[in-house]
C-alpha atoms as a PDB file:
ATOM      1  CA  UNK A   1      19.724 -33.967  17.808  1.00  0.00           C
ATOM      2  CA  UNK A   2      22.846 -32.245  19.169  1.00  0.00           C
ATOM      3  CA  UNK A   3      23.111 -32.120  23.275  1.00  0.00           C
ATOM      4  CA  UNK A   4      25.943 -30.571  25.321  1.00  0.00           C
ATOM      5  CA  UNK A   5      27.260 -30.497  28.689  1.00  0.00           C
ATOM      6  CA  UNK A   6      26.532 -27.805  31.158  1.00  0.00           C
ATOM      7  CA  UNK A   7      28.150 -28.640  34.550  1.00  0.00           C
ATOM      8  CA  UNK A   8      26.342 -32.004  35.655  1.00  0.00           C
ATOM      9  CA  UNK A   9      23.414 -32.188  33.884  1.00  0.00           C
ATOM     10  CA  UNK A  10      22.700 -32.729  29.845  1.00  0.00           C
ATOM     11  CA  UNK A  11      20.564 -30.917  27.840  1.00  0.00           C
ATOM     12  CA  UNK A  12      19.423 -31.218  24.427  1.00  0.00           C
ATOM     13  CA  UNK A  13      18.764 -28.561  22.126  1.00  0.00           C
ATOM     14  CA  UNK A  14      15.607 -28.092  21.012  1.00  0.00           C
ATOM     15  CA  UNK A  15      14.527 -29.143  17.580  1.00  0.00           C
ATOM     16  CA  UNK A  16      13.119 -26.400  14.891  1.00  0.00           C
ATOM     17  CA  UNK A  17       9.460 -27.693  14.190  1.00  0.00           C
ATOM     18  CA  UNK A  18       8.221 -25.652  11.561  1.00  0.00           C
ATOM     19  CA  UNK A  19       4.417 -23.796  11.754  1.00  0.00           C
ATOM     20  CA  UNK A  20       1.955 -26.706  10.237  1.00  0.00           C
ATOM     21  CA  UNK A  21       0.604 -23.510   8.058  1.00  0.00           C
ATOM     22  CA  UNK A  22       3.732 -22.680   6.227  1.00  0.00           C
ATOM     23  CA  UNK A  23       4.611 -26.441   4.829  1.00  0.00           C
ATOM     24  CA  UNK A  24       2.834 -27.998   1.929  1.00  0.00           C
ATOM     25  CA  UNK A  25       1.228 -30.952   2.455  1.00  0.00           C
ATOM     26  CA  UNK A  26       2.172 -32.385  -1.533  1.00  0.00           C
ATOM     27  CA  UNK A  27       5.940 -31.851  -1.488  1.00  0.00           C
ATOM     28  CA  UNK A  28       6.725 -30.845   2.413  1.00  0.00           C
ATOM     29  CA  UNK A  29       8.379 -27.909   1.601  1.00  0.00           C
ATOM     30  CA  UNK A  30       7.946 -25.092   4.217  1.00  0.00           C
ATOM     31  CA  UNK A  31       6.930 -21.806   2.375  1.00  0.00           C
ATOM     32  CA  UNK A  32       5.818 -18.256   3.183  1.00  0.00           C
ATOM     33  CA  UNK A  33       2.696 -18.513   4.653  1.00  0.00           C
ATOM     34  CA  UNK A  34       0.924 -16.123   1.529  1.00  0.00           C
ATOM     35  CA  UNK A  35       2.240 -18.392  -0.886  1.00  0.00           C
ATOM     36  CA  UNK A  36       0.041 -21.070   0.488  1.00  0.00           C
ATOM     37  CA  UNK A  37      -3.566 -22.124  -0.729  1.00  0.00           C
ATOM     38  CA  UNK A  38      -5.026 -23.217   2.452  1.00  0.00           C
ATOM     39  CA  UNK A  39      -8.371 -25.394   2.576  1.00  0.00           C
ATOM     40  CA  UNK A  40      -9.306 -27.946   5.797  1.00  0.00           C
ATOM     41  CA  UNK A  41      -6.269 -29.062   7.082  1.00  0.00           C
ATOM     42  CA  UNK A  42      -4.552 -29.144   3.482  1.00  0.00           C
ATOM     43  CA  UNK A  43      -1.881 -26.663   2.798  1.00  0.00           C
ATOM     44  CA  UNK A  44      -0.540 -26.348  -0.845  1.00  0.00           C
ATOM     45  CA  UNK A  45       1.969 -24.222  -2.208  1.00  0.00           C
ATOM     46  CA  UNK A  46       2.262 -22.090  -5.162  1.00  0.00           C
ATOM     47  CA  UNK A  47       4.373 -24.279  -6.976  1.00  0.00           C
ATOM     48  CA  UNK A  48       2.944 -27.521  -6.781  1.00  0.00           C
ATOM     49  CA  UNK A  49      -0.527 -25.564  -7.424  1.00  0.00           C
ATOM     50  CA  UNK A  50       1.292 -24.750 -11.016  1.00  0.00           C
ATOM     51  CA  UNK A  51       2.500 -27.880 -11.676  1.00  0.00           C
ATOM     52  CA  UNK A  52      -1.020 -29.353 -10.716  1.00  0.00           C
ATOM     53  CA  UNK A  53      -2.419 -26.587 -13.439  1.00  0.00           C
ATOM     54  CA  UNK A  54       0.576 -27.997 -15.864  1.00  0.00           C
ATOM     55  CA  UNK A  55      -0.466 -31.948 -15.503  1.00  0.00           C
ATOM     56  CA  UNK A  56      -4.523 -30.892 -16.083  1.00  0.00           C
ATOM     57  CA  UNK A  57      -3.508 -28.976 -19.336  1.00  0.00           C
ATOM     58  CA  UNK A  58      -1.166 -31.693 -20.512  1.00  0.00           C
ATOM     59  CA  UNK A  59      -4.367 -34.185 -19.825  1.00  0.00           C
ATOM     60  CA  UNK A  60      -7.302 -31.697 -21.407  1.00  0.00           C
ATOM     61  CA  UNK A  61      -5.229 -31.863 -24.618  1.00  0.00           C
ATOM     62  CA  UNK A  62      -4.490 -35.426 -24.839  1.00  0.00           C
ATOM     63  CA  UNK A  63      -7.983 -35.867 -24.153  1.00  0.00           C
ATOM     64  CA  UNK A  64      -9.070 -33.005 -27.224  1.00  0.00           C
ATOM     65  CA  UNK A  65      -6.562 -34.567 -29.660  1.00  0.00           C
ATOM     66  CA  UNK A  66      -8.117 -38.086 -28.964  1.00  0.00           C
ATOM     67  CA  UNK A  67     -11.926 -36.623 -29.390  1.00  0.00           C
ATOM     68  CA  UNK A  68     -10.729 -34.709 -32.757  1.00  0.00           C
ATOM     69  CA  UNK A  69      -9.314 -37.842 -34.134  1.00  0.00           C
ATOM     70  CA  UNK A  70     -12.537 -39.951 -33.025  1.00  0.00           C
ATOM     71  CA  UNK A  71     -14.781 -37.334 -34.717  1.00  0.00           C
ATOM     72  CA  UNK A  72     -12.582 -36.920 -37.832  1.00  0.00           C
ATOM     73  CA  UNK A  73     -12.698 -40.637 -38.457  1.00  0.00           C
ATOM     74  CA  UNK A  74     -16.790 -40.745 -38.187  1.00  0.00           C
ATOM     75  CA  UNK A  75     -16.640 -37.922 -40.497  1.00  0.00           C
ATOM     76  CA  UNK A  76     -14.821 -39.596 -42.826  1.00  0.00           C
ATOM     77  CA  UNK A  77     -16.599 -42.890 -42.323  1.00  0.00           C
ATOM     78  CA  UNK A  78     -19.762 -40.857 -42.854  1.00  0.00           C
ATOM     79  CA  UNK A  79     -18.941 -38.471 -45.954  1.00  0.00           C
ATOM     80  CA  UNK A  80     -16.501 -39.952 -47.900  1.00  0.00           C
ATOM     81  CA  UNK A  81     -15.300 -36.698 -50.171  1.00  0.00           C
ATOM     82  CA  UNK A  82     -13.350 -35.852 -47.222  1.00  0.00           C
ATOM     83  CA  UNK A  83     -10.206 -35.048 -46.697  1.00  0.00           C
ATOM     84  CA  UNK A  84      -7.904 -35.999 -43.981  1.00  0.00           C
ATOM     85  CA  UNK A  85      -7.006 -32.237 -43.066  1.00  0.00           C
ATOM     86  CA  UNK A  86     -10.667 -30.753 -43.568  1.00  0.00           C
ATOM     87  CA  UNK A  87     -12.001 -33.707 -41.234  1.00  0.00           C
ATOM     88  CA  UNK A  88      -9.863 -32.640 -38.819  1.00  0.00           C
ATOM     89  CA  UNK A  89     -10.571 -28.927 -38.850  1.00  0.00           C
ATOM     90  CA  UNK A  90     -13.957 -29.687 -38.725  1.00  0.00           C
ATOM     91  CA  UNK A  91     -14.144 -31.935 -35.903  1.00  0.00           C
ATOM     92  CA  UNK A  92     -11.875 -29.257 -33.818  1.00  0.00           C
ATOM     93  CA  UNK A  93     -14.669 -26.870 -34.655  1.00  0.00           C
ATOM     94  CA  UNK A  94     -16.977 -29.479 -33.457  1.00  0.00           C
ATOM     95  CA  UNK A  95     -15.118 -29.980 -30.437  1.00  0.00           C
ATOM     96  CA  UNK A  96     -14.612 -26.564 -29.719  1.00  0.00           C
ATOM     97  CA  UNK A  97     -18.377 -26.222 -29.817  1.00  0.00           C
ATOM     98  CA  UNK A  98     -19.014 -28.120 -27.131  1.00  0.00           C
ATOM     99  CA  UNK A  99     -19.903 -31.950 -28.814  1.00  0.00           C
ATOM    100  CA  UNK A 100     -18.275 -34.421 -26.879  1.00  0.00           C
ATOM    101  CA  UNK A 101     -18.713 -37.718 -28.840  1.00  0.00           C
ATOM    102  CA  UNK A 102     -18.542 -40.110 -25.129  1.00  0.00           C
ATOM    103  CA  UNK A 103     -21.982 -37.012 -24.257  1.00  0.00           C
ATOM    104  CA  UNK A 104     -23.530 -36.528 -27.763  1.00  0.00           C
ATOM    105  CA  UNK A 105     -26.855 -34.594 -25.861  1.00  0.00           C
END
């Protein structure tokens, strides 16, 4: 914090504090206050709100390219004629359907 002399006395200069509203409470960067999702007391910008979106669709497909390969391999366990490729388009079909092998109801 700078301070300077004026005759006798010091004074420091006051510090910027930015507005609580326009900084993001996941990276601390202070943005426009319309490019921030506000909830209780939780600010978020845009940006980390995309990479947020990034990380979940990163995760849903590791998570559908594990279930197609764990149905594909009870389908081929299960009817033998099989092939590799035609288990697997089958079992994204069956995924894509809504069967989640971990929730078979």
């Amino acid at each position: 914090m700078a301070t300077y002399s004026y005759g006798y006395e010091w004074r420091q200069i006051p510090q910027y504090e930015p507005d609580p509203k326009t900084v993001c409470n996941f990276c601390k960067q202070v943005t426009a206050e319309d490019k921030m999702i506000a909830g209780p007391g939780v600010n978020i910008c845009t940006e980390c709100v995309e990479l947020c979106n990034e990380i979940f669709a990163d995760k849903r497909t590791e998570y559908r390219n594990k279930a197609i390969k764990d149905i594909a391999q009870t389908l081929c366990t299960v009817e033998e004629t099989l092939t590799v490729e035609r288990a697997i388009a089958l079992a994204g079909g069956v995924f894509d359907a809504g069967y989640r092998k971990d929730n078979p109801a």
